[in-house]
Protein backbone atom coordinates (compact mmCIF):
# COMPACT_ATOMS: atom_id res chain seq x y z
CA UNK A 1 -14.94 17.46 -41.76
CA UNK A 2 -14.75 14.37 -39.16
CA UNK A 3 -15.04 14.79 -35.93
CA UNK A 4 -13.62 11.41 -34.45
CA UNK A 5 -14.24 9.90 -30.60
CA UNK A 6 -11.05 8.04 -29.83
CA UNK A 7 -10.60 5.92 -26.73
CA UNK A 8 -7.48 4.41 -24.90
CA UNK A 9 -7.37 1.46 -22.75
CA UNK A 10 -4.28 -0.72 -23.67
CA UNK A 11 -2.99 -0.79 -20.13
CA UNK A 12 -3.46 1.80 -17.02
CA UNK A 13 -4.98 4.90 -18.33
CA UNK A 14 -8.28 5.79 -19.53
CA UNK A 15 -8.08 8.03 -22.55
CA UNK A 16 -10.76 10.04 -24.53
CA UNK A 17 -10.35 13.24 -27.00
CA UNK A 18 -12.29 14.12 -30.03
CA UNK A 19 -10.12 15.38 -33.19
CA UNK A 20 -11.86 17.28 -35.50
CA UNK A 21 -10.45 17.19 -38.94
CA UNK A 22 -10.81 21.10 -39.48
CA UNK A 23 -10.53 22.50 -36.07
CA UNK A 24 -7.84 20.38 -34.28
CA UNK A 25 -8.01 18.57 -31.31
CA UNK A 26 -11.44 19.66 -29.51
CA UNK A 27 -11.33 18.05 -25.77
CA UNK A 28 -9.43 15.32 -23.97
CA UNK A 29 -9.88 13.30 -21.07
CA UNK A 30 -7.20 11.39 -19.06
CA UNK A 31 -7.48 9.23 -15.93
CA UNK A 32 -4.09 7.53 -15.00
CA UNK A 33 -4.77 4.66 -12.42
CA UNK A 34 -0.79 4.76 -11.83
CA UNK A 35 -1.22 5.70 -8.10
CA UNK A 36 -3.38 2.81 -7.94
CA UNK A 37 -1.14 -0.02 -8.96
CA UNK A 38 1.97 1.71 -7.31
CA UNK A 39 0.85 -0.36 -4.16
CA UNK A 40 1.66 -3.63 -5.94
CA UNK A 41 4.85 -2.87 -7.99
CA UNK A 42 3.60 -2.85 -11.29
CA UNK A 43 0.02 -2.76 -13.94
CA UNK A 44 -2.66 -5.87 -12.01
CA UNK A 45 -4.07 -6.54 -15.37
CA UNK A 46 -7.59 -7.52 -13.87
CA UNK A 47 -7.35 -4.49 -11.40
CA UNK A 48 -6.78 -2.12 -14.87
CA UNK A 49 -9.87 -3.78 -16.80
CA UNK A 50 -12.37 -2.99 -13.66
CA UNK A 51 -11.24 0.43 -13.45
CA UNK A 52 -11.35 1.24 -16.61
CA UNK A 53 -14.91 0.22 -16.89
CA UNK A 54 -15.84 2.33 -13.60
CA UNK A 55 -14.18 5.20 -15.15
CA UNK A 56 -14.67 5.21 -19.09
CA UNK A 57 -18.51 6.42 -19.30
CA UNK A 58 -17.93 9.32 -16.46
CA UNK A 59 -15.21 10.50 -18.43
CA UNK A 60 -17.67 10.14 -21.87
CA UNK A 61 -19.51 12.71 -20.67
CA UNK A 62 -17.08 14.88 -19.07
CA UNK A 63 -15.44 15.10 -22.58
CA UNK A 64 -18.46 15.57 -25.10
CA UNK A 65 -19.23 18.93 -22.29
CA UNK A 66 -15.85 20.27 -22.69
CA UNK A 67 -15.86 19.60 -26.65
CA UNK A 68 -19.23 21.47 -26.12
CA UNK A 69 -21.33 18.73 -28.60
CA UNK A 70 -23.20 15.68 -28.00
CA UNK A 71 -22.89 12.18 -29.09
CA UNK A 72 -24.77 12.63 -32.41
CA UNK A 73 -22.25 14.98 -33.63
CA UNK A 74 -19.37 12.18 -33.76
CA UNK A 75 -19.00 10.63 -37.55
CA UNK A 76 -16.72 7.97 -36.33
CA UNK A 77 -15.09 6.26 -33.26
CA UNK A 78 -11.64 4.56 -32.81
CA UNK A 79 -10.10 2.65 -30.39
CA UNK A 80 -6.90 0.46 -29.41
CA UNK A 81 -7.14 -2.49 -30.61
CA UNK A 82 -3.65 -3.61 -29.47
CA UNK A 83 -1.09 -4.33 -28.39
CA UNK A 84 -2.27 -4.14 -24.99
CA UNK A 85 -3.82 -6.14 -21.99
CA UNK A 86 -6.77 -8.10 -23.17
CA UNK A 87 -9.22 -7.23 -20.53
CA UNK A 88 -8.70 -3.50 -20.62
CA UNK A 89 -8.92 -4.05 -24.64
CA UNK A 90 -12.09 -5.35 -24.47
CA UNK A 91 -13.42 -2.54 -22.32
CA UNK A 92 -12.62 0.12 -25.22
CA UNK A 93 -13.52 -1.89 -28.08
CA UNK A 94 -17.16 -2.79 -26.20
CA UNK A 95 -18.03 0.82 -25.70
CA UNK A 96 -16.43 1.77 -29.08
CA UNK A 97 -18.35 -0.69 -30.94
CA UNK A 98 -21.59 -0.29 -29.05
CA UNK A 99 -21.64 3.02 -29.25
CA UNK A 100 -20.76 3.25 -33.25
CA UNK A 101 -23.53 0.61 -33.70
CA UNK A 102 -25.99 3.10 -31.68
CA UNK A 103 -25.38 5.92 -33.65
CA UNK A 104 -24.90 4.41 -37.29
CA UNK A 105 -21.22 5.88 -37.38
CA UNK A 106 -18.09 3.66 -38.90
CA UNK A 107 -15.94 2.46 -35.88
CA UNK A 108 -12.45 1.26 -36.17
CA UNK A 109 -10.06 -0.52 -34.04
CA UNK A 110 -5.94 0.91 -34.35
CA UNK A 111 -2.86 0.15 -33.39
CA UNK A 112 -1.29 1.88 -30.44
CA UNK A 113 2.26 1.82 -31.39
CA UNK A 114 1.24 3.35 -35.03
CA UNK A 115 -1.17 6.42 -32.70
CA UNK A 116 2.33 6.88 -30.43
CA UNK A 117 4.01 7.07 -34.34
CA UNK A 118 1.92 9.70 -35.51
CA UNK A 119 1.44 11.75 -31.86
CA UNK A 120 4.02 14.45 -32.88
CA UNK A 121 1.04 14.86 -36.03
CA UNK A 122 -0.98 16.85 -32.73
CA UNK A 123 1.23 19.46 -32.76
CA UNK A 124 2.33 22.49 -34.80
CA UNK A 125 5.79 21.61 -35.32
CA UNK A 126 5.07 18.55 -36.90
CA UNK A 127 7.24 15.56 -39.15
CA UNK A 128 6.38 15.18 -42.97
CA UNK A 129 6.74 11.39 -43.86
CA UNK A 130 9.07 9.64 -44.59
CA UNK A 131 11.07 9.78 -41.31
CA UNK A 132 12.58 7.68 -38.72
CA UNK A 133 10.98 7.47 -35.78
CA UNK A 134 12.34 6.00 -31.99
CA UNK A 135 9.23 4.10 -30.26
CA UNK A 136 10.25 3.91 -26.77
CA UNK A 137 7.91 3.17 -23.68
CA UNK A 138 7.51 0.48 -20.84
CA UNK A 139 6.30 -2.31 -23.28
CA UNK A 140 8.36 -1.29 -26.80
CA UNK A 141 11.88 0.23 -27.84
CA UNK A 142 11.92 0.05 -31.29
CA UNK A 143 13.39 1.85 -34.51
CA UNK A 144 10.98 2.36 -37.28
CA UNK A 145 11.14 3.80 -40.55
CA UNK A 146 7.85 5.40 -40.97
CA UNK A 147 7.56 5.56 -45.00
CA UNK A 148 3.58 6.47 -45.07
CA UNK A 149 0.39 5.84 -43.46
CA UNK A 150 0.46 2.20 -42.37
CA UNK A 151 4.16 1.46 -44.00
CA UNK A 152 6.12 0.37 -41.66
CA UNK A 153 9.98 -0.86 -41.50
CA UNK A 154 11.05 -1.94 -38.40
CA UNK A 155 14.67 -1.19 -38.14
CA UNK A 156 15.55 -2.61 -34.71
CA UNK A 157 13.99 -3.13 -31.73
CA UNK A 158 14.57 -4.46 -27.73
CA UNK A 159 15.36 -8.16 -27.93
CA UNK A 160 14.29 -8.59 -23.87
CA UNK A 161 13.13 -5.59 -21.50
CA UNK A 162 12.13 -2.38 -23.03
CA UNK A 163 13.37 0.64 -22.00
CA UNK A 164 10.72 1.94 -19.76
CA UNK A 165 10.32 -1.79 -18.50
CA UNK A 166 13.64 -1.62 -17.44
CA UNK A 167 13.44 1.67 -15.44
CA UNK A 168 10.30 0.24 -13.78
CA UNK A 169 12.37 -2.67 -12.54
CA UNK A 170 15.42 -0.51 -11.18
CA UNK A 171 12.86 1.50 -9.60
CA UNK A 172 11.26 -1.52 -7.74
CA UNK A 173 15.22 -2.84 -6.71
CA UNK A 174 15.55 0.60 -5.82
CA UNK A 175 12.44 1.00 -3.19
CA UNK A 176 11.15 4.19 -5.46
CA UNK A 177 7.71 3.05 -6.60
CA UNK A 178 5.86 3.19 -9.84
CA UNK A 179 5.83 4.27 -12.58
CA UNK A 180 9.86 4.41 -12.07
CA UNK A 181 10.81 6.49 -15.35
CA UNK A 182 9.96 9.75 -13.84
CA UNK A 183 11.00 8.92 -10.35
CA UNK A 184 14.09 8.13 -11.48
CA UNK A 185 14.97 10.93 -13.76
CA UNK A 186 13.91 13.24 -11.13
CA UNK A 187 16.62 11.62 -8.59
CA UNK A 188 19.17 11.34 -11.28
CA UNK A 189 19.17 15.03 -11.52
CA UNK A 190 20.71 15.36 -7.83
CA UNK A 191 23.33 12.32 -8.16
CA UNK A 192 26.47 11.98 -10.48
CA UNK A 193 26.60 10.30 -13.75
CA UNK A 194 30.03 9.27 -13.54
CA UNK A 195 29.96 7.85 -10.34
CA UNK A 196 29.90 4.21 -11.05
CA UNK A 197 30.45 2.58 -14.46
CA UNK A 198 27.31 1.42 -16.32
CA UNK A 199 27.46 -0.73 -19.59
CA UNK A 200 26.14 0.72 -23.09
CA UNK A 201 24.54 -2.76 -24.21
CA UNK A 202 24.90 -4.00 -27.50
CA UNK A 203 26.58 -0.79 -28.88
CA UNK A 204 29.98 -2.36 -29.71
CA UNK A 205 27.71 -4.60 -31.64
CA UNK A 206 26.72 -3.54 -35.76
CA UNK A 207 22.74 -3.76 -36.03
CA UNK A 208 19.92 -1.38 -34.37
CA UNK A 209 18.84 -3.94 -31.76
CA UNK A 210 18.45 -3.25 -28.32
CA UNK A 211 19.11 -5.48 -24.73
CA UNK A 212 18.75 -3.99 -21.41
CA UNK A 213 18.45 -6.68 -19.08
CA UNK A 214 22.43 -6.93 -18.66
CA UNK A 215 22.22 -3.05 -17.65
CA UNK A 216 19.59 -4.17 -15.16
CA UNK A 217 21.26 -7.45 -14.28
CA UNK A 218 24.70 -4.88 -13.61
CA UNK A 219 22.49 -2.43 -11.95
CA UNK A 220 21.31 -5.06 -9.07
CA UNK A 221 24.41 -5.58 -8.53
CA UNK A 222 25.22 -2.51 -7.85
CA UNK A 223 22.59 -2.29 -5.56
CA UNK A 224 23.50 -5.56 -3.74
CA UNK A 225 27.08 -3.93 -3.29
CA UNK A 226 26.36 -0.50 -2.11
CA UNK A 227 24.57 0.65 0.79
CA UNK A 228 21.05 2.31 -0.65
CA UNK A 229 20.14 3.26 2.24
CA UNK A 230 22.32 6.69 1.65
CA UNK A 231 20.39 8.77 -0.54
CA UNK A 232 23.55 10.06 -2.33
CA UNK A 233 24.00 6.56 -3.03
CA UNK A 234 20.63 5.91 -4.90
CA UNK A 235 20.32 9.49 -6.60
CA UNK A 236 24.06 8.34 -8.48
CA UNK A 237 22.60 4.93 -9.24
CA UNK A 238 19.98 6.56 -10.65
CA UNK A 239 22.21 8.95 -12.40
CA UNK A 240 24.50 6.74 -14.11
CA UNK A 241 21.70 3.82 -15.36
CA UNK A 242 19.60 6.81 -16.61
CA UNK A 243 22.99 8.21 -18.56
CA UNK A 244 23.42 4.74 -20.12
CA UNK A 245 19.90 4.13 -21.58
CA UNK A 246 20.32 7.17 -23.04
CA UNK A 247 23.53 6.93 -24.45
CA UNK A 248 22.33 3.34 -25.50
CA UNK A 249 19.28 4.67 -27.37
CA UNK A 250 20.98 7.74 -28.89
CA UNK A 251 23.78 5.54 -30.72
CA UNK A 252 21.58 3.40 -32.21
CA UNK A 253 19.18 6.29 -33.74
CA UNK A 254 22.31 8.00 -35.43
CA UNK A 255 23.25 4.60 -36.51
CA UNK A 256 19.94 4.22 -38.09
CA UNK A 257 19.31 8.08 -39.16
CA UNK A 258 22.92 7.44 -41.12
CA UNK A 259 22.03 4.09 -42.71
CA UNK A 260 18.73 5.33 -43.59
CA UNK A 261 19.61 9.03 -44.81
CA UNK A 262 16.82 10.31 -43.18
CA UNK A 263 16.52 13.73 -41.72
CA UNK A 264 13.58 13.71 -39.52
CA UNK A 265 13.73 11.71 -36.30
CA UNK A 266 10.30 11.09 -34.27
CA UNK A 267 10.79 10.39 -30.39
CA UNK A 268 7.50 8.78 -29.12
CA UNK A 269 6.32 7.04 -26.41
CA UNK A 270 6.52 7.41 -22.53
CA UNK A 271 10.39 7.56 -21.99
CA UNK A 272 10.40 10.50 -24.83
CA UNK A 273 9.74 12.77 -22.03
CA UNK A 274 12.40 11.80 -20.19
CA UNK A 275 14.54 15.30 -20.06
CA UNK A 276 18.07 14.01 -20.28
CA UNK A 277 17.14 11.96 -23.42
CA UNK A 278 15.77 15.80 -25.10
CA UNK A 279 18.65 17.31 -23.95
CA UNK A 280 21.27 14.72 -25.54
CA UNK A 281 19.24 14.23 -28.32
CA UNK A 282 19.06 17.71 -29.24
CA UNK A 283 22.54 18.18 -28.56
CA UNK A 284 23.27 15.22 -30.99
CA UNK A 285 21.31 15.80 -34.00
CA UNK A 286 21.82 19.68 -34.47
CA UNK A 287 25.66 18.54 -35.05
CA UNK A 288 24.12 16.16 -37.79
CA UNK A 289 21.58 18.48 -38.95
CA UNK A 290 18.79 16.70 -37.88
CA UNK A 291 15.19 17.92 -37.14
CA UNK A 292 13.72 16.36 -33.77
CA UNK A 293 10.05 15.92 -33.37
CA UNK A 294 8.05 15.02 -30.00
CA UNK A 295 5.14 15.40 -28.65
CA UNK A 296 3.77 17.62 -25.75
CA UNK A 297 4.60 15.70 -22.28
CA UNK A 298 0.98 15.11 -21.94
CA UNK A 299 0.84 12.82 -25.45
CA UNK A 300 3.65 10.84 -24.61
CA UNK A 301 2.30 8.59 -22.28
CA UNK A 302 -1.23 6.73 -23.44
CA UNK A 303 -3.25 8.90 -24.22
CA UNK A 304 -7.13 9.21 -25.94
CA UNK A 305 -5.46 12.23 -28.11
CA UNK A 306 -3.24 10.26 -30.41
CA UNK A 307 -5.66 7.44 -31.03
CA UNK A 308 -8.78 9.77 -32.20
CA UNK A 309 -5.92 11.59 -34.41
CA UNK A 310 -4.99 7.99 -36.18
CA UNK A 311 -9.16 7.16 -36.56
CA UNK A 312 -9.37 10.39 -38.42
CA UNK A 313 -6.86 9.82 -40.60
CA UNK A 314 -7.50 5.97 -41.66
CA UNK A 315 -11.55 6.75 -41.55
CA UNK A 316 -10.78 9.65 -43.53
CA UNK A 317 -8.75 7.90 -45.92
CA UNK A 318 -11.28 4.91 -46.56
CA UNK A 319 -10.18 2.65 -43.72
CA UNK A 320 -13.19 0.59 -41.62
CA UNK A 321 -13.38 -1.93 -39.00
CA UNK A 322 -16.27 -4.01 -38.35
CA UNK A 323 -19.02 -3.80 -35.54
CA UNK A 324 -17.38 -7.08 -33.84
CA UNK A 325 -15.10 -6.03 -31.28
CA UNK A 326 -10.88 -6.32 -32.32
CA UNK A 327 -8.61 -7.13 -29.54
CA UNK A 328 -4.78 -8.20 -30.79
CA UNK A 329 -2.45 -8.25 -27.16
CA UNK A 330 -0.08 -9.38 -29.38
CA UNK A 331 0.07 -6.78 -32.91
CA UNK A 332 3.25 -6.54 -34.93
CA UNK A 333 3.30 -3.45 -36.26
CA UNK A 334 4.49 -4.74 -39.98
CA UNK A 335 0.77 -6.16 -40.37
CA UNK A 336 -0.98 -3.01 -40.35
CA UNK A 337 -2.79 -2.15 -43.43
CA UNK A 338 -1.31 0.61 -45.82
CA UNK A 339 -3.26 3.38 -46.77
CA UNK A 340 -3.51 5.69 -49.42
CA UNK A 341 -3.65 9.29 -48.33
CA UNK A 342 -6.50 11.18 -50.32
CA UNK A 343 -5.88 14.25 -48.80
């Protein structure tokens, strides 16, 4: 069986794993350079591509020693090829494609939305396909009806800020730092939903599209109005914005998991480990009779993991990139190619 080097660098973390296609998952390597761009608000693309070529050969090593083989054991390499930020792209496709071309192995370049698809695949509680599936992180929100391997129907997606762009940005009006999803869920726990009123955007609407830059635009407000410099004051903030993205993104996945008929529902990406969105989720299908599927916390955020998983299964299945390096910033996910499974 394959054993398959992935690497992440769409944005701020440096990702590595090997998947092996008959034992699993056999080391992974993560450096987040979150605390590092906390100091200016937000991802400095240029600051992100220079770190992740300081960190992405250390981290090499570290992972073939805890995967306890070398470099010539690897029968393929992937890497994200996009969406992303063009310099860090470039960093993982150069050592990808270098390092295939050194060792005679096939290298491809894959989509990152499609690995954050197919992350729940990691675990043992996993989806069969078809299902629906809820992308939802700092650059997508989007509803996708995953038929197979590269068939894709996007159902719906963000029409401005995504979700976890828009808790960055109430974060920042906030004064709470970065990355703001966990910061505030964690406050939200101490304040009171129901304190102030938040809009559900676009819900009274038909149609699985999302918009959250009114709720941010409202949320300013908010801010403007009230003094935030009483805790109690911010953690309720926190607690009622958090409460309607939720409520936002839950309505439009039963919408979608009724007009569909499906009975699997995927929650990937960053925000999927937000705890209030489990816990209403969970609460929301089992009355539908739904199955949930996520990943562990740890493969919901970029991660080297998911993207050595997808290599497997399109080098497995006959899928190859070429030894020039792939960089798409800009990837719809409908392009992708479809594959066969010949499992």
């Amino acid at each position: 069986m394959m054993k398959v080097l992935g690497i992440e660098t769409s944005c701020d973390e440096t990702g590595l794993a090997i998947y092996d296609g008959s034992k699993g998952l056999l080391a992974n390597e993560l450096y987040s350079q979150a605390r590092f761009h906390s100091d200016f608000g937000g991802v400095v693309p240029e600051l992100a591509s220079r770190d992740h070529v300081r960190k992405i050969l250390p981290l090499l090593d570290r992972l073939l020693q805890a995967a306890h083989i070398s470099e010539n054991d690897l029968d393929g390499i992937a890497y994200t090829a996009g969406p992303g930020l063009a310099g860090a792209l470039m960093v993982g496709g150069a050592i990808a494609t270098s390092l295939a071309f050194a060792l005679d192995i096939p290298v491809i370049g894959v989509h990152h939305m499609e690995a954050h698809l197919l992350s729940s695949m990691l675990e043992k509680h996993s989806p069969e396909m078809p299902f629906l599936a809820l992308l939802v992180s700092g650059g997508h929100t989007q509803i996708v009806n995953v038929k197979s391997l590269g068939d894709y129907e996007l159902l719906g997606e963000s029409l401005d800020d995504a979700a976890g762009e828009a808790f960055d940005k109430v974060a920042k009006l906030l004064q709470l730092g970065y990355p703001g999803g966990p910061i505030i869920g964690n406050l939200a726990d101490k304040g009171d939903c129901k304190k102030y009123d938040f809009p559900r955007p676009m819900t009274d609407k038909p149609g699985l599209d999302f918009s959250f830059s009114g709720l941010k635009t409202h949320t300013r407000n908010l801010v403007n109005e009230l003094d935030t410099s009483n805790q109690q004051v911010k953690y309720d903030i926190c607690a009622g914005f958090q409460e309607a993205v939720v409520d936002t993104l839950i309505l439009k996945c039963v919408r979608a998991l009724k007009q569909t008929s499906l009975e699997s529902l995927v929650v990937a990406g960053g925000v999927a480990a937000n705890n209030r969105l489990r816990f209403k989720m969970r609460e929301k299908t089992e009355k539908m009779g739904v199955s949930v599927f996520y990943s562990r916390l740890e493969f919901c955020t970029d991660n080297g993991a998911m993207i050595a998983y997808l290599g497997h299964e399109r080098l497995k299945n006959g899928d190859r990139g070429s030894m020039s390096i792939e960089s798409y910033p800009r990837w719809p996910l409908e392009n992708l190619r479809q594959i066969q499974n010949k499992t």
